[in-house]
N, C-alpha and C. Protein backbone atom coordinates (compact mmCIF):
# COMPACT_ATOMS: atom_id res chain seq x y z
N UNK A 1 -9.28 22.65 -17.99
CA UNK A 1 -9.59 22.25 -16.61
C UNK A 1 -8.30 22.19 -15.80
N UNK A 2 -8.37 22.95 -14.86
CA UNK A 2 -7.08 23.01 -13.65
C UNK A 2 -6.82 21.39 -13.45
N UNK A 3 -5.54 21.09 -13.30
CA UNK A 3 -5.22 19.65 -12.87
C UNK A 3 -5.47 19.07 -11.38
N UNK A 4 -5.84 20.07 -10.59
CA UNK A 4 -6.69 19.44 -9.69
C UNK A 4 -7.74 19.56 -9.34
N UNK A 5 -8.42 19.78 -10.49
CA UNK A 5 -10.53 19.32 -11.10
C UNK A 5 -10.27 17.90 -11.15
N UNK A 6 -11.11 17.42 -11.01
CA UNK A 6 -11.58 15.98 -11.65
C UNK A 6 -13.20 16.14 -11.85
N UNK A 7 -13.10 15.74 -13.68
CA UNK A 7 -14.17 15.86 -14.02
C UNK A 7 -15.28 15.17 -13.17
N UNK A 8 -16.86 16.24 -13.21
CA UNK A 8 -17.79 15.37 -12.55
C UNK A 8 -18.13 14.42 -12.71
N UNK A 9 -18.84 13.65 -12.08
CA UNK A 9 -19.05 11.93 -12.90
C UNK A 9 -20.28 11.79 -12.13
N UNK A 10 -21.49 11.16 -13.19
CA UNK A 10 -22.72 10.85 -12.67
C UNK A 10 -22.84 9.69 -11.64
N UNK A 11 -23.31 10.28 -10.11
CA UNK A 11 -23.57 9.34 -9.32
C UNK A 11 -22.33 8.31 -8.99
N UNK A 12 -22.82 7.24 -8.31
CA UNK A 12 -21.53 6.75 -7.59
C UNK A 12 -20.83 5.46 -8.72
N UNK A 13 -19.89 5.03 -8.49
CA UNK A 13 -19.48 4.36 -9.90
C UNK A 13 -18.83 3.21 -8.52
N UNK A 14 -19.57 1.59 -8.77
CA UNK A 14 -18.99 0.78 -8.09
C UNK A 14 -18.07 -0.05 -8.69
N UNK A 15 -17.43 -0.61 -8.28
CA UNK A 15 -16.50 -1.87 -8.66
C UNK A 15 -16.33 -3.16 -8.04
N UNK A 16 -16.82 -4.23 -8.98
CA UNK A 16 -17.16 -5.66 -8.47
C UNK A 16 -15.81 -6.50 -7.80
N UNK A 17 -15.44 -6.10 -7.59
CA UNK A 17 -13.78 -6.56 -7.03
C UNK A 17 -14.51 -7.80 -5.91
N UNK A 18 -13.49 -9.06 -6.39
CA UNK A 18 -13.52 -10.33 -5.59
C UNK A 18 -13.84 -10.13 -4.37
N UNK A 19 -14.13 -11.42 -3.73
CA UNK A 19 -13.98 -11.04 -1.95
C UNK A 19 -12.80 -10.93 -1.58
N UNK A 20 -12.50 -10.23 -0.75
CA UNK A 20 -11.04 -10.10 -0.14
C UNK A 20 -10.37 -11.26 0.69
N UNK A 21 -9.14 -11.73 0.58
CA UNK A 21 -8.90 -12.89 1.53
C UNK A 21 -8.20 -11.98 2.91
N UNK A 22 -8.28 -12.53 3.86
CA UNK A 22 -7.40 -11.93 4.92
C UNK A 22 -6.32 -12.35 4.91
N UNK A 23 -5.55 -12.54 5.95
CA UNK A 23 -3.63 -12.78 6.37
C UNK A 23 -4.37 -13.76 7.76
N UNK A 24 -4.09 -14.73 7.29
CA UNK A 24 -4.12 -16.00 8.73
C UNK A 24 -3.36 -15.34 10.05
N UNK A 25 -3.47 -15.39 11.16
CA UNK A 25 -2.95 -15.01 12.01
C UNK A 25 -1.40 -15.54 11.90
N UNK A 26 -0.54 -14.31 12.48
CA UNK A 26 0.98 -15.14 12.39
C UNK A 26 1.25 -15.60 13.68
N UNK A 27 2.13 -16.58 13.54
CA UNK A 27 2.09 -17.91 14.62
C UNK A 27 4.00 -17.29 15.40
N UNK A 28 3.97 -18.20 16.14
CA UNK A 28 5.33 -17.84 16.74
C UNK A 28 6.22 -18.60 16.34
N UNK A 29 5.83 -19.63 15.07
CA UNK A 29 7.13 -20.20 14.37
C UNK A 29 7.27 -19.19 13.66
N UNK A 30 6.36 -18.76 12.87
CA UNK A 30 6.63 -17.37 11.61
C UNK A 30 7.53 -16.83 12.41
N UNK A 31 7.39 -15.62 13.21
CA UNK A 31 8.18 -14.81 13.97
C UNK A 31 9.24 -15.29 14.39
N UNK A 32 9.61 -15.90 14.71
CA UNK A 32 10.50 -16.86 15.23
C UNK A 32 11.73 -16.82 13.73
N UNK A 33 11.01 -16.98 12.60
CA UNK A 33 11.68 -17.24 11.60
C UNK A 33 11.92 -16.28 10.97
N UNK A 34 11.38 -14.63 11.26
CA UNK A 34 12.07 -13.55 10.96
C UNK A 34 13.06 -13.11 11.48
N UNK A 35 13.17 -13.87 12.98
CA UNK A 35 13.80 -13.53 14.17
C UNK A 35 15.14 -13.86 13.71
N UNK A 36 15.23 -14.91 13.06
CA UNK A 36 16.31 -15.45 12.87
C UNK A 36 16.76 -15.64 11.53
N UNK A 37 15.96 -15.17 10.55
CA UNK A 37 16.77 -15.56 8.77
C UNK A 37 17.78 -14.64 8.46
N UNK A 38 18.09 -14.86 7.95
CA UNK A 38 19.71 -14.22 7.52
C UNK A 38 19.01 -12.48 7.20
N UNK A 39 19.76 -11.88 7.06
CA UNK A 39 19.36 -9.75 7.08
C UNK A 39 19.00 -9.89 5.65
N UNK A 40 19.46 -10.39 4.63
CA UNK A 40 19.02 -10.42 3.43
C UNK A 40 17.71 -11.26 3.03
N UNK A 41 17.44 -11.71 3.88
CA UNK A 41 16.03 -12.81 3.20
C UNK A 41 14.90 -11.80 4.28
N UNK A 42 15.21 -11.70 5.78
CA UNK A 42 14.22 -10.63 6.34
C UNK A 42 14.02 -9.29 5.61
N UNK A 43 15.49 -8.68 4.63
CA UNK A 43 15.15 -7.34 3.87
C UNK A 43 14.54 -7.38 2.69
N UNK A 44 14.27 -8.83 1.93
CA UNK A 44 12.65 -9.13 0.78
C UNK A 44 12.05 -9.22 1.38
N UNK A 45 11.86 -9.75 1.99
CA UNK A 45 10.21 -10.04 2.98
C UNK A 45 9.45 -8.11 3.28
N UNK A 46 10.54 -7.83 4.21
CA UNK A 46 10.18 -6.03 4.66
C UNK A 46 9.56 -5.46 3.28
N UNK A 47 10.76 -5.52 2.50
CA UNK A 47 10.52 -4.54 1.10
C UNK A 47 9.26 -4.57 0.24
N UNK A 48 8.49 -5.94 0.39
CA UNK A 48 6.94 -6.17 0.09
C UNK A 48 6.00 -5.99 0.97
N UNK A 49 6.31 -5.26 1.86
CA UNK A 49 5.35 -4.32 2.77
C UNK A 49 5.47 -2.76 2.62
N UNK A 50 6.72 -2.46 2.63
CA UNK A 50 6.97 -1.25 2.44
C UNK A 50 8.41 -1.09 2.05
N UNK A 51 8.25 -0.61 0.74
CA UNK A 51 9.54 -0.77 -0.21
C UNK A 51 10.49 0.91 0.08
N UNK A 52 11.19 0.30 1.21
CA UNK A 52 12.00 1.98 2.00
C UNK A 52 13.27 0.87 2.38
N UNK A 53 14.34 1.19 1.85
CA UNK A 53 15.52 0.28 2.50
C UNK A 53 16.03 0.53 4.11
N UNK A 54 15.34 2.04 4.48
CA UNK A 54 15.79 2.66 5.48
C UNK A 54 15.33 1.94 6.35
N UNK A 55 13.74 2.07 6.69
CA UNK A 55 12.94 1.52 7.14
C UNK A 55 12.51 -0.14 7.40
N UNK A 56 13.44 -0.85 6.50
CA UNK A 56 13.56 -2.31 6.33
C UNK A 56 14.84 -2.79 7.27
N UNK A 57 15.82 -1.91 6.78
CA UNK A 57 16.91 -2.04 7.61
C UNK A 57 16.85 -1.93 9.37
N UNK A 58 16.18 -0.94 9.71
CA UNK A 58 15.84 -0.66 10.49
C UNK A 58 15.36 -1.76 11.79
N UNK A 59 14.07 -1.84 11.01
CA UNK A 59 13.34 -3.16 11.37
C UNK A 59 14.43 -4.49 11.94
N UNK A 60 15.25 -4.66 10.89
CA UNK A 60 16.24 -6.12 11.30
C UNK A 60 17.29 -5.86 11.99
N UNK A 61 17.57 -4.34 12.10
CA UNK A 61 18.26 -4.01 13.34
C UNK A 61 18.02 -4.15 14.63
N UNK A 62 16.74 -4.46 14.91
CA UNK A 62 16.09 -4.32 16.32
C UNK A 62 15.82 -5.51 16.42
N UNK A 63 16.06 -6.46 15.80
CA UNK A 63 15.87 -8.16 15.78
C UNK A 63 16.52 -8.52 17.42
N UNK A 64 15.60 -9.25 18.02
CA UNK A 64 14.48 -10.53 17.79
C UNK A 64 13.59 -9.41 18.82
N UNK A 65 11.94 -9.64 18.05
CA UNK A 65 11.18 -9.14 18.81
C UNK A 65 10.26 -10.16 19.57
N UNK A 66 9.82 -10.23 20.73
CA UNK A 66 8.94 -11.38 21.74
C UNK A 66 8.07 -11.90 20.78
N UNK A 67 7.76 -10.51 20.30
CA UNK A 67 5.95 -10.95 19.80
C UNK A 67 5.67 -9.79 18.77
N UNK A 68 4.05 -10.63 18.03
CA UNK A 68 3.59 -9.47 17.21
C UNK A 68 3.66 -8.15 17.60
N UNK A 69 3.07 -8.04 18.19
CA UNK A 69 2.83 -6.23 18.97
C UNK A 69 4.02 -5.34 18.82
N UNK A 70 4.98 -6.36 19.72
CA UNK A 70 6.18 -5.61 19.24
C UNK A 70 6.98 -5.33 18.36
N UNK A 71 6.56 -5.87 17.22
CA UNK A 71 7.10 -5.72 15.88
C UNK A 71 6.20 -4.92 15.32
N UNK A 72 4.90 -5.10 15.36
CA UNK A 72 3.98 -3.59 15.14
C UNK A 72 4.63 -2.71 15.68
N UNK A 73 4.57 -2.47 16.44
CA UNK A 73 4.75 -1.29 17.47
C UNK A 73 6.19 -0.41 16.80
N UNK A 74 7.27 -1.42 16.02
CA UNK A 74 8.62 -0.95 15.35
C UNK A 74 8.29 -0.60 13.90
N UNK A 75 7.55 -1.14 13.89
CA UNK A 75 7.14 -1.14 12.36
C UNK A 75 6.15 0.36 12.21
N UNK A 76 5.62 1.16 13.26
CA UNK A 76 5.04 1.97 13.47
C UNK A 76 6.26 3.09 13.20
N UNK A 77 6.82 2.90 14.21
CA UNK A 77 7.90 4.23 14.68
C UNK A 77 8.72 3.84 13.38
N UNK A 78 9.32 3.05 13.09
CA UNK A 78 10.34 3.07 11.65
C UNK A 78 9.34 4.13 10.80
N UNK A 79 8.23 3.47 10.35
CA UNK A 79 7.56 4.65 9.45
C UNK A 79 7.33 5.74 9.61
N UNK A 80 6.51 6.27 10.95
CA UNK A 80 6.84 7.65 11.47
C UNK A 80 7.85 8.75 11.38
N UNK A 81 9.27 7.99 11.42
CA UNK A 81 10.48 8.49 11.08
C UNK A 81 10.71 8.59 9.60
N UNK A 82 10.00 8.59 8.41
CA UNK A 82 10.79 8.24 6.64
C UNK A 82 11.31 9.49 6.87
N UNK A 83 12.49 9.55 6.12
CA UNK A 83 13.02 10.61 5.32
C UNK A 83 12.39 11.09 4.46
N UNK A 84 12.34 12.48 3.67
CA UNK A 84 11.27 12.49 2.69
C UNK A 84 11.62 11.70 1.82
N UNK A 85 13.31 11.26 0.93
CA UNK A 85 13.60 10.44 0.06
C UNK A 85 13.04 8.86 0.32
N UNK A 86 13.23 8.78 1.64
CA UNK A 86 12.72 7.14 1.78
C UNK A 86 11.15 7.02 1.27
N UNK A 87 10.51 8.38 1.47
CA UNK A 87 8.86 7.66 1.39
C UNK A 87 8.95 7.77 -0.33
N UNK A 88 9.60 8.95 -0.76
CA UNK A 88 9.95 8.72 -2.34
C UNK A 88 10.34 7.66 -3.26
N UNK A 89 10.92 6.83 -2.31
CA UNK A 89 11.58 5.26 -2.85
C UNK A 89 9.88 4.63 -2.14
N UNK A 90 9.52 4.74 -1.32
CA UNK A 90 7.99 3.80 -1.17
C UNK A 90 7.04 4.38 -2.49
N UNK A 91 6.62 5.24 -2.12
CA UNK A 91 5.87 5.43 -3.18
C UNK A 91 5.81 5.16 -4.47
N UNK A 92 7.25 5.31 -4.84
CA UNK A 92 7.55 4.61 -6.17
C UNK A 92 7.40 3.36 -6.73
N UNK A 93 6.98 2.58 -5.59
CA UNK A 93 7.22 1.26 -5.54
C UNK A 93 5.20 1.39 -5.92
N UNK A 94 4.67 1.57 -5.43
CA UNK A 94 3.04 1.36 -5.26
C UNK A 94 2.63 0.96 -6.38
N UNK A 95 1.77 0.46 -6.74
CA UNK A 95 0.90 0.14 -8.08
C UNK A 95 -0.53 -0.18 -7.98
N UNK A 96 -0.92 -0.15 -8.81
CA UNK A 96 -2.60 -0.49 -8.64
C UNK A 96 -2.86 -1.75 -9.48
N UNK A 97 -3.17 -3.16 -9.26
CA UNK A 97 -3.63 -3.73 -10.44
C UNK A 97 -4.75 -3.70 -10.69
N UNK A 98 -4.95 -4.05 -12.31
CA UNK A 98 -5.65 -3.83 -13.37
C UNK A 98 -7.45 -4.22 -12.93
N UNK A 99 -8.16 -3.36 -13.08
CA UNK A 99 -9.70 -3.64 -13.04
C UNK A 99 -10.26 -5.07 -13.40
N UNK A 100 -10.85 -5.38 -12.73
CA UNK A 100 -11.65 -6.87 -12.89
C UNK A 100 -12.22 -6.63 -14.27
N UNK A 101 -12.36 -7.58 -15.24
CA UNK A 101 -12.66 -7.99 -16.66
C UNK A 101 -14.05 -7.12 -17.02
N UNK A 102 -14.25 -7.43 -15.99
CA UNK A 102 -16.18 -7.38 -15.74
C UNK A 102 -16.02 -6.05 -15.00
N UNK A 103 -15.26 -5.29 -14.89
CA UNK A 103 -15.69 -3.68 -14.31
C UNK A 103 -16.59 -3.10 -15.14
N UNK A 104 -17.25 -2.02 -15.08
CA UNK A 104 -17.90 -0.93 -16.03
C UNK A 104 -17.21 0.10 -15.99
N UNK A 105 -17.46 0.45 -17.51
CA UNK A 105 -16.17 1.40 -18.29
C UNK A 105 -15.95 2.54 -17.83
N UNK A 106 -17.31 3.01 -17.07
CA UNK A 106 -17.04 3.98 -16.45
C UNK A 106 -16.35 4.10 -15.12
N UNK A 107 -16.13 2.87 -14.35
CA UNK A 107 -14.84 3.16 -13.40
C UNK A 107 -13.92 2.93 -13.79
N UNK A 108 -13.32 2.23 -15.30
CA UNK A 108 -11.61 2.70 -15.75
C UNK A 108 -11.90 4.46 -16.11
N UNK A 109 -12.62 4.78 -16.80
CA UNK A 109 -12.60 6.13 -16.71
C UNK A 109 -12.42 7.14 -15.70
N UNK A 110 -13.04 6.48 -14.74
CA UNK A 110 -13.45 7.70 -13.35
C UNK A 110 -11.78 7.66 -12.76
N UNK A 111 -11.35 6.07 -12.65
CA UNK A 111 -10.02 6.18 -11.67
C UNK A 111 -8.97 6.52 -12.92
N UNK A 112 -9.17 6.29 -13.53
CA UNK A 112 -7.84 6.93 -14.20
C UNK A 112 -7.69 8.25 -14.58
N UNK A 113 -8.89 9.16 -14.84
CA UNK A 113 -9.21 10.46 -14.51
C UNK A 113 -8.69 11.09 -13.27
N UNK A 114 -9.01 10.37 -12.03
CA UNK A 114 -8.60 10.63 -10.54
C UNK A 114 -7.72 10.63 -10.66
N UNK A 115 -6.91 9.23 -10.81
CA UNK A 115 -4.88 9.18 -10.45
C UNK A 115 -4.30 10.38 -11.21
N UNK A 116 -4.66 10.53 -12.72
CA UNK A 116 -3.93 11.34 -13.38
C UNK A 116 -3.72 12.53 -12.56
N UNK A 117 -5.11 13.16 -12.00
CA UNK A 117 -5.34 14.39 -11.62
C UNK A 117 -4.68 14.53 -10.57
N UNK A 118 -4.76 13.34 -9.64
CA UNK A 118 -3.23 13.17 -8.38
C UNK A 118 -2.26 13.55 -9.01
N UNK A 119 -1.58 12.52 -9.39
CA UNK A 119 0.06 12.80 -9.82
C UNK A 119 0.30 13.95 -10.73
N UNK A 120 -0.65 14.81 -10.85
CA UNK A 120 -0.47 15.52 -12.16
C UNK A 120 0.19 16.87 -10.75
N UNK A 121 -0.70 16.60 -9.48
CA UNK A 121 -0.64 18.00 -8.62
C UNK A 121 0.48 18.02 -7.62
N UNK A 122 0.83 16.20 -7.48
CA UNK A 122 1.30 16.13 -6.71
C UNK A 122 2.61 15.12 -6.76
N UNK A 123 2.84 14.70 -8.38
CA UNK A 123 4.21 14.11 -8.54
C UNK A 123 4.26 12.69 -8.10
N UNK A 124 3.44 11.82 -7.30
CA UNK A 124 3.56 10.96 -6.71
C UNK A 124 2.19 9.90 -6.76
N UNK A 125 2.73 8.78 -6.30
CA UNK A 125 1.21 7.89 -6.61
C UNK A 125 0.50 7.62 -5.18
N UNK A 126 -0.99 7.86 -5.74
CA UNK A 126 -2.22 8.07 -4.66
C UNK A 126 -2.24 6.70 -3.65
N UNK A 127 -1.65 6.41 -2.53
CA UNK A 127 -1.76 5.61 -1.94
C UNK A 127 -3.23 5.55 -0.48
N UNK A 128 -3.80 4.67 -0.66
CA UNK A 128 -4.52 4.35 0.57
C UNK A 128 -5.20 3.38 1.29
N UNK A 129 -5.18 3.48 2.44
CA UNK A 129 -5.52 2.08 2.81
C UNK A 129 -6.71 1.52 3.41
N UNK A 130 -7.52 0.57 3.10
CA UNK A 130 -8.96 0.30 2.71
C UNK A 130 -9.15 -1.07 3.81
N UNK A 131 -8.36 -0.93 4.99
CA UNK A 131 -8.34 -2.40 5.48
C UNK A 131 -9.94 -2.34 6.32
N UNK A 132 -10.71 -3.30 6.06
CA UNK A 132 -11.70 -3.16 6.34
C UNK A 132 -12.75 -2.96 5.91
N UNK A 133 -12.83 -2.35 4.77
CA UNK A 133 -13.57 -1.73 3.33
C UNK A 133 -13.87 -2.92 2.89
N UNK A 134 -15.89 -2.77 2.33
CA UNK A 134 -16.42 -4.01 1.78
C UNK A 134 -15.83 -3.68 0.52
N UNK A 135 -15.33 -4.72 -0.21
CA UNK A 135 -15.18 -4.64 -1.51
C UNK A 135 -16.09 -3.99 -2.39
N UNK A 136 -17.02 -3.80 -2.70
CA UNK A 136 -17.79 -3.42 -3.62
C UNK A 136 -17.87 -1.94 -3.08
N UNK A 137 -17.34 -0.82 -1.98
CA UNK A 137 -16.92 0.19 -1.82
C UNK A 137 -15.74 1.10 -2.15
N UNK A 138 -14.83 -0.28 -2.37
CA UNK A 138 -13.69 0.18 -1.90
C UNK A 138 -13.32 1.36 -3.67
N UNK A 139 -13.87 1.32 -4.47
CA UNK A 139 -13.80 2.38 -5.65
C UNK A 139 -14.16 3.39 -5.50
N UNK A 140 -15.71 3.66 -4.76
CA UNK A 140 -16.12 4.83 -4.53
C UNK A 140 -15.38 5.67 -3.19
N UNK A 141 -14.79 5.05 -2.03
CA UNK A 141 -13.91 5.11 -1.13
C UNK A 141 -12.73 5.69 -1.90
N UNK A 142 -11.98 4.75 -2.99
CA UNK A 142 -10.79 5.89 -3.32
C UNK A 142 -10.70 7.09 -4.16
N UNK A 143 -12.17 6.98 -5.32
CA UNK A 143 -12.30 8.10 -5.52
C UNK A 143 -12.60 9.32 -4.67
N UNK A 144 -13.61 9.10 -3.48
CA UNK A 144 -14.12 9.98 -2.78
C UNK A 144 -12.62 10.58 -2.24
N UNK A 145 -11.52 10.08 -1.89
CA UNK A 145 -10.37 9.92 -1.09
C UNK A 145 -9.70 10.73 -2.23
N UNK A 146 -9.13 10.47 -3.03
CA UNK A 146 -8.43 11.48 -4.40
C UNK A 146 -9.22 12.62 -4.17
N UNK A 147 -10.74 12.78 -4.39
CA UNK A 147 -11.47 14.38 -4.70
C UNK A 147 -10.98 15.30 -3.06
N UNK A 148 -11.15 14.85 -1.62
CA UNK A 148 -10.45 15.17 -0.88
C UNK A 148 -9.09 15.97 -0.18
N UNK A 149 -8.38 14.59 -1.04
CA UNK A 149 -6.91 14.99 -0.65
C UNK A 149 -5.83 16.04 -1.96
N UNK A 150 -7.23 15.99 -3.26
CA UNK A 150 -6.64 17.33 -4.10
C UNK A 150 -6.51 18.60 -3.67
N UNK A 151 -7.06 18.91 -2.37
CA UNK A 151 -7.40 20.39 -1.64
C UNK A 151 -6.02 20.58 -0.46
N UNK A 152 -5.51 19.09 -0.62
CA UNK A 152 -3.97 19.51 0.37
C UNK A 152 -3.36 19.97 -0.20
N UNK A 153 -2.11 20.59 0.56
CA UNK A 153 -0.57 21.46 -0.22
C UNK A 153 0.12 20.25 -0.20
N UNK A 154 1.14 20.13 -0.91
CA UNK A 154 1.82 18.86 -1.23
C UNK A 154 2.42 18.62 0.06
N UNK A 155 2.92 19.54 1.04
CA UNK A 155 3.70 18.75 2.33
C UNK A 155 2.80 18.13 3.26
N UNK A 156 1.68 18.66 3.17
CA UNK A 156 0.44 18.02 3.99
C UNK A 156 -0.20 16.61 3.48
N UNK A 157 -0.07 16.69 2.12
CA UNK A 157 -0.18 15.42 1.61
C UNK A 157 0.91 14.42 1.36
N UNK A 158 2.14 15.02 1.39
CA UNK A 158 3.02 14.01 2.01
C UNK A 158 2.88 13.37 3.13
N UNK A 159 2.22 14.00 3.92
CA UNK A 159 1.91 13.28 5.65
C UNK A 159 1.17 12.05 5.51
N UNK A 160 0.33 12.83 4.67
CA UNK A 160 -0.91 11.98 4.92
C UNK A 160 -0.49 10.46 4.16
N UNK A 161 0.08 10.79 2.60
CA UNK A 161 0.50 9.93 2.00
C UNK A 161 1.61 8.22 2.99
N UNK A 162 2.30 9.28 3.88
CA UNK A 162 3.30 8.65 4.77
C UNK A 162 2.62 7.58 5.69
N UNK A 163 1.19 8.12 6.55
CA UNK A 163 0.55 7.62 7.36
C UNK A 163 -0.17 6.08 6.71
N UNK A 164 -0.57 6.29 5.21
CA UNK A 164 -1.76 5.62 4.71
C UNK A 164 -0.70 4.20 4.43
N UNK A 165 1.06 4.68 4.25
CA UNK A 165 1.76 3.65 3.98
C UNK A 165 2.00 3.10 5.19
N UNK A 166 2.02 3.79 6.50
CA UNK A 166 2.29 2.97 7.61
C UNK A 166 1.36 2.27 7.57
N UNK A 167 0.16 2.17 7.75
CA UNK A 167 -1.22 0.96 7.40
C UNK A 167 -1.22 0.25 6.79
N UNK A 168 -0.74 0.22 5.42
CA UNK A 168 -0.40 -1.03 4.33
C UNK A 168 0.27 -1.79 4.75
N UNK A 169 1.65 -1.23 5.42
CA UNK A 169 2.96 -2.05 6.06
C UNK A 169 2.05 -2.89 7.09
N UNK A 170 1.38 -1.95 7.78
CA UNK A 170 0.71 -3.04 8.83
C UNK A 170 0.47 -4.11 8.35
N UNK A 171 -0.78 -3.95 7.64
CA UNK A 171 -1.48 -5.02 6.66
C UNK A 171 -0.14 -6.33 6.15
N UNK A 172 -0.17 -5.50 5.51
CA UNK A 172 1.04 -6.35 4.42
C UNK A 172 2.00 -7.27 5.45
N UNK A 173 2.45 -7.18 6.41
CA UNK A 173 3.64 -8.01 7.37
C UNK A 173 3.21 -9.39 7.85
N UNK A 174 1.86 -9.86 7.83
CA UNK A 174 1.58 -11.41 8.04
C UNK A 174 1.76 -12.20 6.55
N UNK A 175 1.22 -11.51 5.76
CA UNK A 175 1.87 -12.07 4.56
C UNK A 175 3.35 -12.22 4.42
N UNK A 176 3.98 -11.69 4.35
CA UNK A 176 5.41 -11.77 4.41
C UNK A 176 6.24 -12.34 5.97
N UNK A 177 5.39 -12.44 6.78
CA UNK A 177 6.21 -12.91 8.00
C UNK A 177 5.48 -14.88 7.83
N UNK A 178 4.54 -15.07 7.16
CA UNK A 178 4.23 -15.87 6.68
C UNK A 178 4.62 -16.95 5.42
N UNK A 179 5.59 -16.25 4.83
CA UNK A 179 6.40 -16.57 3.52
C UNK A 179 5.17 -16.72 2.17
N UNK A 180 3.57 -15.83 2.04
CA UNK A 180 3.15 -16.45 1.01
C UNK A 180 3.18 -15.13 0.45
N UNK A 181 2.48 -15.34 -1.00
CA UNK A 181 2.78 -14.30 -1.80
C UNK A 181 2.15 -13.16 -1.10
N UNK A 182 3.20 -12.08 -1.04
CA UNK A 182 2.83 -10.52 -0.87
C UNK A 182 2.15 -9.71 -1.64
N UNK A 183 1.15 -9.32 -0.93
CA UNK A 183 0.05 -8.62 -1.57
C UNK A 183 0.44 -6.83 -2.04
N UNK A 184 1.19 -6.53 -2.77
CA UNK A 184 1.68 -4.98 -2.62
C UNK A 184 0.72 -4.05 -3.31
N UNK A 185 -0.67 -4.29 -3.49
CA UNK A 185 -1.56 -3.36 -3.64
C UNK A 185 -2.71 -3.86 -3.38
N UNK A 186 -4.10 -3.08 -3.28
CA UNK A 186 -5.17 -2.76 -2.49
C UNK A 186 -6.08 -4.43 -2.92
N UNK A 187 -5.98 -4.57 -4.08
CA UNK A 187 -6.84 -5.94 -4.82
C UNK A 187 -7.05 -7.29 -3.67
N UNK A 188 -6.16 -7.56 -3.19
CA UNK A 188 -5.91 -8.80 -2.52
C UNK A 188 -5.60 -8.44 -0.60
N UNK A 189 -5.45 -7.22 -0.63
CA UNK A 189 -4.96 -6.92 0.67
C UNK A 189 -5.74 -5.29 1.35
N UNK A 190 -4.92 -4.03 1.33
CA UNK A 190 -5.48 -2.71 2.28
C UNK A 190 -5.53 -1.91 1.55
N UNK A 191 -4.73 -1.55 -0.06
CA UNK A 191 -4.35 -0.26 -0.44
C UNK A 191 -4.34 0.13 -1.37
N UNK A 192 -4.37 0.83 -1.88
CA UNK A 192 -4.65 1.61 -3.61
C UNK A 192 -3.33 2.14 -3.84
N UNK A 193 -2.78 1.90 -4.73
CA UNK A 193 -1.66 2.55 -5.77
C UNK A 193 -1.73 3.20 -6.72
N UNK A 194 -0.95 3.46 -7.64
CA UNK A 194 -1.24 3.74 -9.20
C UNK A 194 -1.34 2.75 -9.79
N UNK A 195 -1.91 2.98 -11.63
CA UNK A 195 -2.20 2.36 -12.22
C UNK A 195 -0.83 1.19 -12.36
N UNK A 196 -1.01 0.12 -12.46
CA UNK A 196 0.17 -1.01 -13.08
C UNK A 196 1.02 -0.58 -13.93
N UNK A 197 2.22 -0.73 -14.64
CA UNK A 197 2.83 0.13 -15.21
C UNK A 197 4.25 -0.78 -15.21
N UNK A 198 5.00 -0.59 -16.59
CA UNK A 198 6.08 -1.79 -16.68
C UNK A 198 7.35 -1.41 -15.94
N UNK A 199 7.26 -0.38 -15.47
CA UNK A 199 8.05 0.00 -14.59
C UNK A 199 8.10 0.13 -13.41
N UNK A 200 7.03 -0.31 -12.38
CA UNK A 200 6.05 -0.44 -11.65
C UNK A 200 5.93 -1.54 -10.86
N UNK A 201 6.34 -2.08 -9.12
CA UNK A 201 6.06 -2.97 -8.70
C UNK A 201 5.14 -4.27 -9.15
N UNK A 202 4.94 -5.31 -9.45
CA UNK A 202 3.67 -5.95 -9.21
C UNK A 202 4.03 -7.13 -8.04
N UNK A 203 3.06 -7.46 -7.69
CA UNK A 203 3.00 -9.26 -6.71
C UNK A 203 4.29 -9.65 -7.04
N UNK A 204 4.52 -9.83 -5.64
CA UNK A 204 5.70 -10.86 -5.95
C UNK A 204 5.83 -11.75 -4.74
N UNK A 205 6.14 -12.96 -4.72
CA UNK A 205 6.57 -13.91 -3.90
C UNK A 205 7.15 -13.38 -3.07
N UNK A 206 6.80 -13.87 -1.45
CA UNK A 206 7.85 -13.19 -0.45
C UNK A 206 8.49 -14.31 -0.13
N UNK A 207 9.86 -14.03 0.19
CA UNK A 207 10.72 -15.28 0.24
C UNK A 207 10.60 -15.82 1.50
N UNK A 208 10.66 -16.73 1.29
CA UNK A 208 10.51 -18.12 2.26
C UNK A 208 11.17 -17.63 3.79
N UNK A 209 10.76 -17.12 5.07
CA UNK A 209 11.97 -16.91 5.93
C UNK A 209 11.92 -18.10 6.92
């Protein structure tokens, strides 16, 4: 089987994944307190949204912003701009954690079938972002999303790959402009990674700003 087949699979394969929590709205002490923490405590915070030093740096270069929007709005164009190496250092960073206890065997099969068949075509891990997605979709959503984006040429799916991380970053920045733990894959927050892996991002505390 060509490595970008993915075997057929009977009918749709769901996954019971928790309810999702959201990101409390961020307040103007938060901001306030990115505005002002030292470049090294604002560059952990960045790096658990989107793990690009370029792009982090960036961000605390343009310090102090009024308001949310306008830190969206930077947080947009920083990503728009990656280098291809910078999105290479993001991507690397991505992970997927591990299936709920209680999944059925046939969605560790189906997604790990999928990712392989990604990275097998395209060197890199399947990122995407699900903000909004009822949980109990969000499996058949990234498989449907892998069978898709196997039909791009790799520079086209670099784009796309680039775009799906600007959305996570979105996602991901009230958590971290918030100081609680950062959500760096799809389980708790917007986005799908690769499988977990000991070499491999997981959750981590965003530091206090």
């Amino acid at each position: 089987m060509p490595a970008h087949r993915l075997p057929d699979l009977p009918g749709r394969v769901a996954i019971p994944v928790p309810t999702q929590t959201r990101a409390a709205p961020v307040t103007a002490a938060s901001l306030e307190r990115f505005n002002t923490a030292p470049a090294d405590e604002a560059l952990q915070a960045l790096l658990t949204c989107l793990n690009s030093h370029h792009w982090a740096h960036r961000l605390i270069a343009h310090r102090p912003y009024p308001d949310l929007p306008a830190l969206l709005a930077a947080v947009d164009e920083a990503a728009y701009d990656l280098a291809p190496e910078d999105l290479t250092e993001a991507l690397a960073a991505e992970a997927l954690p591990a299936l709920p206890k209680d999944t059925y065997a046939a969605a560790h099969t189906a997604l790990g079938a999928a990712t392989a068949a990604y990275e097998s075509r395209f060197g890199h891990a399947f990122v995407i972002c699900l903000d909004g997605m009822p949980a109990n979709e969000a499996l058949d959503h990234v498989l449907e999303g892998i069978r898709s984006r196997l039909a791009n040429d790799p520079e086209e799916e670099r784009q796309v790959a680039a775009d799906e991380l600007r959305r996570l970053a979105r996602g991901r920045l009230p958590d971290a402009l918030q100081g609680r733990e950062a959500v760096t894959s799809a389980a708790a927050s917007c986005g799908l990674g690769r499988p977990s892996a000991p070499h491999t991002r997981q959750t981590t505390q965003s530091p206090t700003l």
